[in-house]
C-alpha atoms as a PDB file:
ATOM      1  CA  UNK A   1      26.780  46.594   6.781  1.00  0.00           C
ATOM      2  CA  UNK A   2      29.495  44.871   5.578  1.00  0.00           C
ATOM      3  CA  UNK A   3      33.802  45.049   7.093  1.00  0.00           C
ATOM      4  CA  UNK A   4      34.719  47.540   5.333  1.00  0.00           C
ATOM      5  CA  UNK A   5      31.615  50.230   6.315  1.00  0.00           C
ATOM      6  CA  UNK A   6      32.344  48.323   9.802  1.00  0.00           C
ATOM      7  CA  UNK A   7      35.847  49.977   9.745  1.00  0.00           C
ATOM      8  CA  UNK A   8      34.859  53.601   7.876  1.00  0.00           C
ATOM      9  CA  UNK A   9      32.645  53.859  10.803  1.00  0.00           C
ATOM     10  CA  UNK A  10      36.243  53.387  12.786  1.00  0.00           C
ATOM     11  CA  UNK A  11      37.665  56.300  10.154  1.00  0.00           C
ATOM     12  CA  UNK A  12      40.065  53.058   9.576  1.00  0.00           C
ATOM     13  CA  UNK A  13      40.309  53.427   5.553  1.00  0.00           C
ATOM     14  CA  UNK A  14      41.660  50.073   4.193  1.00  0.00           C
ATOM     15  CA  UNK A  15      44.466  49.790   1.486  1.00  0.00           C
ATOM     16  CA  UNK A  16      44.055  46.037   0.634  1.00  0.00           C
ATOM     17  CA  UNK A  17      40.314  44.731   0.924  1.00  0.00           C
ATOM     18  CA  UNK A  18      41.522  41.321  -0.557  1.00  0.00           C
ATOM     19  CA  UNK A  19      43.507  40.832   3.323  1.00  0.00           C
ATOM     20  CA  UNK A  20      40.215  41.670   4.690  1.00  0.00           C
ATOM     21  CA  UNK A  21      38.132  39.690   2.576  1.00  0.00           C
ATOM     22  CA  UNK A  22      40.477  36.527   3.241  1.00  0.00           C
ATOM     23  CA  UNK A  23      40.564  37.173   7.207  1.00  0.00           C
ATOM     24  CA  UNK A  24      36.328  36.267   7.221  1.00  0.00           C
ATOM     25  CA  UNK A  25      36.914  33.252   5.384  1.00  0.00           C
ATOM     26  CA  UNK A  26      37.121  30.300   7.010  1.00  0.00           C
ATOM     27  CA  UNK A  27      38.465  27.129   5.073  1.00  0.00           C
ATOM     28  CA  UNK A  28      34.704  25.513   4.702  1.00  0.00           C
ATOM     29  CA  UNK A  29      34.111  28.907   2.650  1.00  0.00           C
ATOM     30  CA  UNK A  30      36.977  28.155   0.992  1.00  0.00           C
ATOM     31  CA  UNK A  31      36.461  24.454   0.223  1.00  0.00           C
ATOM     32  CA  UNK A  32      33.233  24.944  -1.365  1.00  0.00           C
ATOM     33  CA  UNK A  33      34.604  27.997  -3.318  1.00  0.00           C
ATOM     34  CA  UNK A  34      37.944  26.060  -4.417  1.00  0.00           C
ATOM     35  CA  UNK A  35      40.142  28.720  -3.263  1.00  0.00           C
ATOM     36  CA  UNK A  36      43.380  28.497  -1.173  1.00  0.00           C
ATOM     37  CA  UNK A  37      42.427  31.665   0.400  1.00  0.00           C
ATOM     38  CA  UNK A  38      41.051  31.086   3.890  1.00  0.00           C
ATOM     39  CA  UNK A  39      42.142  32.745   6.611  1.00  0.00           C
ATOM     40  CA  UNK A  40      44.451  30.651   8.482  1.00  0.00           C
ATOM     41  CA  UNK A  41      47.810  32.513   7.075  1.00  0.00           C
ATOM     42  CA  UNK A  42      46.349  35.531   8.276  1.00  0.00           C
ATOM     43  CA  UNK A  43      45.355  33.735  12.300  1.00  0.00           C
ATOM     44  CA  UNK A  44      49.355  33.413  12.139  1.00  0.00           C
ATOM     45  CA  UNK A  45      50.112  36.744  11.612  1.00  0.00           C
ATOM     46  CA  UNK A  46      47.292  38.018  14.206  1.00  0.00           C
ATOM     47  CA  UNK A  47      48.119  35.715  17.097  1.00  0.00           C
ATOM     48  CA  UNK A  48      51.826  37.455  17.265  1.00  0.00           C
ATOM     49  CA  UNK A  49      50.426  40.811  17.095  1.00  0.00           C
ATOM     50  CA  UNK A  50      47.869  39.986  19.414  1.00  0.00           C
ATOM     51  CA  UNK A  51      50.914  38.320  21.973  1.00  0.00           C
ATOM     52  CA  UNK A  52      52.648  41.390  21.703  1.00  0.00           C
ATOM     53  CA  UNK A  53      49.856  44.093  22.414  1.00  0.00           C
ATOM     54  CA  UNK A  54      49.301  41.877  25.486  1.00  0.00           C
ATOM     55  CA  UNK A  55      52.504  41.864  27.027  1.00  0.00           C
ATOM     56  CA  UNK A  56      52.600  45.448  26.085  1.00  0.00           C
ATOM     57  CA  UNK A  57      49.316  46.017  28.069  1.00  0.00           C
ATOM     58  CA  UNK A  58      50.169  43.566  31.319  1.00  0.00           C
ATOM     59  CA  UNK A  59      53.725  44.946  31.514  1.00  0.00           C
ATOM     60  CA  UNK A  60      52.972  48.395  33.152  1.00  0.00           C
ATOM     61  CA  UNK A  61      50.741  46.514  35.916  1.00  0.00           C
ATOM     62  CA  UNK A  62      53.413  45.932  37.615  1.00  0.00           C
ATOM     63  CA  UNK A  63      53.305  41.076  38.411  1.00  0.00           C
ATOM     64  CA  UNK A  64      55.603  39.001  38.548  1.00  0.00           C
ATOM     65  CA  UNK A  65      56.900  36.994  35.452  1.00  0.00           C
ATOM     66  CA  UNK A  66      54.454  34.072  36.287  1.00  0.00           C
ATOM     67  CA  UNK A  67      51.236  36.182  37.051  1.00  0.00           C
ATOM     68  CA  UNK A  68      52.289  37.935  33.313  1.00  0.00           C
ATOM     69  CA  UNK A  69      52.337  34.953  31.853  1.00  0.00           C
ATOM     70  CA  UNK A  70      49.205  33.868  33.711  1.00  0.00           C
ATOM     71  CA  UNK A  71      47.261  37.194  32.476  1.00  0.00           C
ATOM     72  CA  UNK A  72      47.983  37.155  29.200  1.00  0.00           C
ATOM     73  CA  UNK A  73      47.152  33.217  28.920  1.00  0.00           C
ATOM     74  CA  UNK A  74      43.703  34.615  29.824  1.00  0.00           C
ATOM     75  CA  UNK A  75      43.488  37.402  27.730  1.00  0.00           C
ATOM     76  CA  UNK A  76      43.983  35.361  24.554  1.00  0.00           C
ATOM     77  CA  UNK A  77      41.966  32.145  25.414  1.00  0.00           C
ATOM     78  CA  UNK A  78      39.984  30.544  22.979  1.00  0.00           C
ATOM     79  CA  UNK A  79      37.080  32.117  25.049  1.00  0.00           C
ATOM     80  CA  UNK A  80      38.035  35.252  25.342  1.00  0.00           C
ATOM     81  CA  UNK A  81      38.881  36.169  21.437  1.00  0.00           C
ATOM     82  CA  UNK A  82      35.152  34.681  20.818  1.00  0.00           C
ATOM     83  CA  UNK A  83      34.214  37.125  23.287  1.00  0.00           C
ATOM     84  CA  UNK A  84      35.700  39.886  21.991  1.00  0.00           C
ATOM     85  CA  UNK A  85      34.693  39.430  18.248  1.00  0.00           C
ATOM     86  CA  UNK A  86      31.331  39.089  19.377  1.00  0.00           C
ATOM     87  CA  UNK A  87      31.037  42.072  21.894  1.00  0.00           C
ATOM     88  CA  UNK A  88      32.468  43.897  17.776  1.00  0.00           C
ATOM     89  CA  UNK A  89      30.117  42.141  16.087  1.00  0.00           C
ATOM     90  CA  UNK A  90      32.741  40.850  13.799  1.00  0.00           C
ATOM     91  CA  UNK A  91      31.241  37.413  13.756  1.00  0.00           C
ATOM     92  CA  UNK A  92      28.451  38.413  11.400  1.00  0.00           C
ATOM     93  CA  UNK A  93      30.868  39.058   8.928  1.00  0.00           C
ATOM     94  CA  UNK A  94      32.348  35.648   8.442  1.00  0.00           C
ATOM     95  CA  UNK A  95      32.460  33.813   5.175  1.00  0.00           C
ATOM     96  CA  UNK A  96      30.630  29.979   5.931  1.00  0.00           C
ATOM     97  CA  UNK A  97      30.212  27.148   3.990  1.00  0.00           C
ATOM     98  CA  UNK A  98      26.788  26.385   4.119  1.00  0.00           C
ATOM     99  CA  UNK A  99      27.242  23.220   6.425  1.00  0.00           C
ATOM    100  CA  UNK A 100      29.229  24.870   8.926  1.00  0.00           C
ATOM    101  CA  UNK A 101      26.451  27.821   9.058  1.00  0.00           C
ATOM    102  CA  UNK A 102      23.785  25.595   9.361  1.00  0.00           C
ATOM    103  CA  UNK A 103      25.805  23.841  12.029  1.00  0.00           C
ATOM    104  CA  UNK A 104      25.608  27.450  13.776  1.00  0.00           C
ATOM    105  CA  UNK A 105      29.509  28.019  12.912  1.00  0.00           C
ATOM    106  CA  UNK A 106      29.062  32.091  13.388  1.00  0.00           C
ATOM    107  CA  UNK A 107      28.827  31.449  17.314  1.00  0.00           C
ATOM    108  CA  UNK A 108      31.754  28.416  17.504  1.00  0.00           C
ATOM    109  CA  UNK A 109      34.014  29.928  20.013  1.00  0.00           C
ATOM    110  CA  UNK A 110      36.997  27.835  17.817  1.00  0.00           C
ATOM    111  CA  UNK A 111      35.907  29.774  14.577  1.00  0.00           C
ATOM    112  CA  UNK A 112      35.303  33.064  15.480  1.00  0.00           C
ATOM    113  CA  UNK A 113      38.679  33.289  17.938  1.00  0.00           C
ATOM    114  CA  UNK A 114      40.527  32.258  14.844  1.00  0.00           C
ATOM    115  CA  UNK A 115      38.611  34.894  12.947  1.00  0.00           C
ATOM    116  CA  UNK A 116      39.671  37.312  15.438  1.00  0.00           C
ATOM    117  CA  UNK A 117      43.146  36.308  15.361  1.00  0.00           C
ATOM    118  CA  UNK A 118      43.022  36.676  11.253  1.00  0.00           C
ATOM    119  CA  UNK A 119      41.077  40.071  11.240  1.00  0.00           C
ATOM    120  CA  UNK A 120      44.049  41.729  13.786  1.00  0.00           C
ATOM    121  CA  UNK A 121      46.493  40.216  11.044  1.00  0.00           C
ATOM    122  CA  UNK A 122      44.663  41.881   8.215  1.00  0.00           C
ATOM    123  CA  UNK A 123      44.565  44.843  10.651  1.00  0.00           C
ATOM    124  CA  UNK A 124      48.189  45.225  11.335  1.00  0.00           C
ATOM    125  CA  UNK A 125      49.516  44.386   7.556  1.00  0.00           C
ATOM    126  CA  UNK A 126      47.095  47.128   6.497  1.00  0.00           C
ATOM    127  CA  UNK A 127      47.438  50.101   8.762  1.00  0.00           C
ATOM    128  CA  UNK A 128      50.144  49.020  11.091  1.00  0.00           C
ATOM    129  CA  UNK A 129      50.154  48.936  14.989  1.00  0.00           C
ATOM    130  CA  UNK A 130      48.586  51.867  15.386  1.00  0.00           C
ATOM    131  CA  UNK A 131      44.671  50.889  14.331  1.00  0.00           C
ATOM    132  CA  UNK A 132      45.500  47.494  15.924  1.00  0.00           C
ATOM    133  CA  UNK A 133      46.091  49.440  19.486  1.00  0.00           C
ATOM    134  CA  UNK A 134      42.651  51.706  19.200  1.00  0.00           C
ATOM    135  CA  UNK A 135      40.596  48.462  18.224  1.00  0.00           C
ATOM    136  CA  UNK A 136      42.193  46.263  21.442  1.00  0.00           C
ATOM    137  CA  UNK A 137      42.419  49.484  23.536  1.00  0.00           C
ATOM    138  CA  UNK A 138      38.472  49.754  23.531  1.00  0.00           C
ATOM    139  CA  UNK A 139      37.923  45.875  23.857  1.00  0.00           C
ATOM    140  CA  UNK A 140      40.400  44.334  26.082  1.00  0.00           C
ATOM    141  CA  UNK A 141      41.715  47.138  27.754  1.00  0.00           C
ATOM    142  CA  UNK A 142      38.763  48.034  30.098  1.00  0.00           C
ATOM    143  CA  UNK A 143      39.140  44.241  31.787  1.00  0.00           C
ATOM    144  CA  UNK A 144      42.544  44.920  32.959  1.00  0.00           C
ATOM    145  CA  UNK A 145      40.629  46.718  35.896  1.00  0.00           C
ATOM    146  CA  UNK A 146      38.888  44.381  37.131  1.00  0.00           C
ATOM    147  CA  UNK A 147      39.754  40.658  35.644  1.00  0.00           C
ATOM    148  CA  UNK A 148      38.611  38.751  38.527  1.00  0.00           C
ATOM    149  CA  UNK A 149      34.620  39.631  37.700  1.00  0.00           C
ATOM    150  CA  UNK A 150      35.271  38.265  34.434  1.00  0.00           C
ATOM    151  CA  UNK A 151      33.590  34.810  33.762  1.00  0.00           C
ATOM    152  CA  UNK A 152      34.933  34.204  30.488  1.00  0.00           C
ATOM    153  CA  UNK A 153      38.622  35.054  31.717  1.00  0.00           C
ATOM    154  CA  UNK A 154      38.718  32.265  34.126  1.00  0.00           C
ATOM    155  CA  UNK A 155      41.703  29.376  33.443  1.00  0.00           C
ATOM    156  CA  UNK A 156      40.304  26.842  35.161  1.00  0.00           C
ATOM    157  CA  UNK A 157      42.627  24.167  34.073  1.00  0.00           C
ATOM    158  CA  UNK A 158      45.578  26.694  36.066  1.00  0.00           C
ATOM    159  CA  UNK A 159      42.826  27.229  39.163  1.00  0.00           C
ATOM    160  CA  UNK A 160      42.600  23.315  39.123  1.00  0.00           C
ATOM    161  CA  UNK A 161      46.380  22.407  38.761  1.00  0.00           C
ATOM    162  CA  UNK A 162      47.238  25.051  41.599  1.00  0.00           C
ATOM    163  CA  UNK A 163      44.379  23.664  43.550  1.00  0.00           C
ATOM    164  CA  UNK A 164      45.597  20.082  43.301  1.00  0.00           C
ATOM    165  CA  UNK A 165      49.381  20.881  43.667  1.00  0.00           C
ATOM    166  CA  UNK A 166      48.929  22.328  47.076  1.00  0.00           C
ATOM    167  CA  UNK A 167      48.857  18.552  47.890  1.00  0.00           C
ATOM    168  CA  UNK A 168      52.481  17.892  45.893  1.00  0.00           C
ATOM    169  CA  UNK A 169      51.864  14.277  45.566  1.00  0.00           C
ATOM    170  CA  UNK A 170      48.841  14.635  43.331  1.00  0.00           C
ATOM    171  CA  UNK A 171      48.456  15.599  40.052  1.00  0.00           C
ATOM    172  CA  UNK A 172      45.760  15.950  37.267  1.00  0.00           C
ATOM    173  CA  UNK A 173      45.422  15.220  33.777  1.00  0.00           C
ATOM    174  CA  UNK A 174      42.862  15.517  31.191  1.00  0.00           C
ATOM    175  CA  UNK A 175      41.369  12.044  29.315  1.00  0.00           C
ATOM    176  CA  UNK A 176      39.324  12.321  25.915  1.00  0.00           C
ATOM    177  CA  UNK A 177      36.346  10.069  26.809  1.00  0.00           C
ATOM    178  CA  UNK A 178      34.571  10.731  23.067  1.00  0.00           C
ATOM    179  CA  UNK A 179      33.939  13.240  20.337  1.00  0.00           C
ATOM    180  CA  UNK A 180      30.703  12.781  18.529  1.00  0.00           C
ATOM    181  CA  UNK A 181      28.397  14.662  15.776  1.00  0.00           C
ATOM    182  CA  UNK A 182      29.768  15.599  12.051  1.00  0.00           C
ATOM    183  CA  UNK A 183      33.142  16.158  11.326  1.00  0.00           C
ATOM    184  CA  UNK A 184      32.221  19.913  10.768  1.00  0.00           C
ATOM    185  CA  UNK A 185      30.905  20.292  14.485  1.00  0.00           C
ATOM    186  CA  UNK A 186      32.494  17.901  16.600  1.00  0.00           C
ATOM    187  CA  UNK A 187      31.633  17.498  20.236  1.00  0.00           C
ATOM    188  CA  UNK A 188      34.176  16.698  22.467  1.00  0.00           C
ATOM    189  CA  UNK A 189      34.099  14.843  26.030  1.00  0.00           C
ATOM    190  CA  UNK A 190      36.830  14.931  28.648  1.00  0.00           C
ATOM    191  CA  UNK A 191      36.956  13.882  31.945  1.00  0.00           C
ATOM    192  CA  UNK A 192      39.700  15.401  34.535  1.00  0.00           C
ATOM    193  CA  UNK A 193      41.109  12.638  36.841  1.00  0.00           C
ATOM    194  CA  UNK A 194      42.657  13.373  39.723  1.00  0.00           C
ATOM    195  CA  UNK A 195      44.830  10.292  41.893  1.00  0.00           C
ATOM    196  CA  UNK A 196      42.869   8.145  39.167  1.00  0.00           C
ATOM    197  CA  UNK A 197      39.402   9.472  40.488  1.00  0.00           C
ATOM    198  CA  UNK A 198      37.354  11.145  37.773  1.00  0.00           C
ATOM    199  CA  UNK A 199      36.851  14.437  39.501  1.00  0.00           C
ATOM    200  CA  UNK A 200      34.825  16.444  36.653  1.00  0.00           C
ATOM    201  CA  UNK A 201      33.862  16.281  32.837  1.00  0.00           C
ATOM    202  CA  UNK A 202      32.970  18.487  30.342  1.00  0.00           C
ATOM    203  CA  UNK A 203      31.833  19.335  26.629  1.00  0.00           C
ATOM    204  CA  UNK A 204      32.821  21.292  24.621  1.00  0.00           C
ATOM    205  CA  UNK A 205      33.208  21.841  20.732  1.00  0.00           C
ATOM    206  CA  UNK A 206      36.823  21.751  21.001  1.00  0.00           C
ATOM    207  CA  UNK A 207      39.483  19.800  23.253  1.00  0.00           C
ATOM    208  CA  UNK A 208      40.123  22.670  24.778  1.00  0.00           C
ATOM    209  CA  UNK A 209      36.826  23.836  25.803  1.00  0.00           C
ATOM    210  CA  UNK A 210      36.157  20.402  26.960  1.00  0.00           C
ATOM    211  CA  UNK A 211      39.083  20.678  29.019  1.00  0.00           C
ATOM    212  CA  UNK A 212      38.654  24.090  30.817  1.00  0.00           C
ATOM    213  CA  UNK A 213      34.560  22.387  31.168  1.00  0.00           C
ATOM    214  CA  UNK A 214      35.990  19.236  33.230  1.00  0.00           C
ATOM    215  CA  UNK A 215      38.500  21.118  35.190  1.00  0.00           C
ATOM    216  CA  UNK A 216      35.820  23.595  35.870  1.00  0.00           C
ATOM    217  CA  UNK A 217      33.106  20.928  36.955  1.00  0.00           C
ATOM    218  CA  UNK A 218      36.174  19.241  39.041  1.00  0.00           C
ATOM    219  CA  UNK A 219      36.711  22.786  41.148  1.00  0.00           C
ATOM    220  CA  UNK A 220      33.105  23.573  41.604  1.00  0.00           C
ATOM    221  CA  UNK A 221      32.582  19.645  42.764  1.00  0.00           C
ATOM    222  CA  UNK A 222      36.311  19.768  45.402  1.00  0.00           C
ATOM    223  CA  UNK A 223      34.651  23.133  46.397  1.00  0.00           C
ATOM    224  CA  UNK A 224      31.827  21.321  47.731  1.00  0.00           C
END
């Protein structure tokens, strides 16, 4: 099967395939094929429609401006849009260059979120808003209910901060200790220090998953 017998199956019948085509192609793809046409343009267009189907979806439930912003930040994570693509099945439609799939690129959180971002741009340039709200409606939707069971909706880095600012006098911040392996799958390391006290680290293949790894590893370790 390939995107566009993906989206048939959706009765989602696509005017441009070239959008689609470009919205699986991740610049190593392109590189190797010495084309322009990658999908980053495309991650642009999809992270604002994806910003705005969120607040559209957290509005009605009724929080406070900071818990909105809160929820959505953990709707759209990194994490999350991996999630999401996978749970679709989207990933096994992306475009490689043959280094970053031997590197196991089709399950990089980094790669496949942006890939998510880039297919809801191709989505919404395509068919509008409306085939954008009936793919998110049957993915994100049914977490709304009950986001607190959700492992991969969890912000450590906000559990930690609120955890250490109940003490006002200390803070924490996030130090890159080293990043390692090829240039086409780094690894990161970060510690989170806390008073200058190394409270946690974590890995991860991007700064950011490092960082939500340490500042996970720092709660689970203060929980203690």
């Amino acid at each position: 099967m390939n995107i566009f017998e993906w989206l048939e199956e959706k009765n989602i019948k696509v005017k441009n395939k070239k959008l689609f085509t470009e919205a699986f192609t991740h610049s190593s793809y392109a590189n190797e094929h010495h084309t322009k046409h990658d999908n980053e343009r495309l991650e642009f267009m999809g992270d604002a429609v994806l910003q705005l189907w969120s607040s559209n979806a957290i509005y009605p439930l009724k929080l406070n401006e900071g818990e909105m912003t809160r929820l959505r930040a953990q709707l759209v994570c990194e994490k999350a849009l991996a999630n999401y693509a996978k749970e679709l099945g989207l990933n096994k439609f992306l475009l490689l260059g043959v280094g970053e799939e031997k590197s196991g690129g089709r399950e990089k959180e980094a790669i496949v979120a942006d890939m998510f971002e880039a297919f809801l741009g191709a989505l919404y340039l395509d068919q509008g808003m409306d085939s954008v709200n009936r793919i998110l409606d049957s993915t994100i939707s049914p977490y709304l209910s009950h986001l607190d069971d959700i492992e991969f909706l969890a912000d450590y880095k906000t559990k930690l901060q609120e955890y250490v600012q109940a003490d006002k006098r200390k803070t924490v911040y996030y130090e890159l200790v080293s990043e390692s392996g090829p240039s086409n799958s780094p690894l990161f390391l970060v510690n989170a220090i806390v008073e200058n006290l190394i409270m946690g680290s974590g890995k991860g293949h991007s700064k950011k998953e490092a960082e939500q790894n340490a500042a996970k590893d720092a709660l689970r370790k203060m929980a203690k």
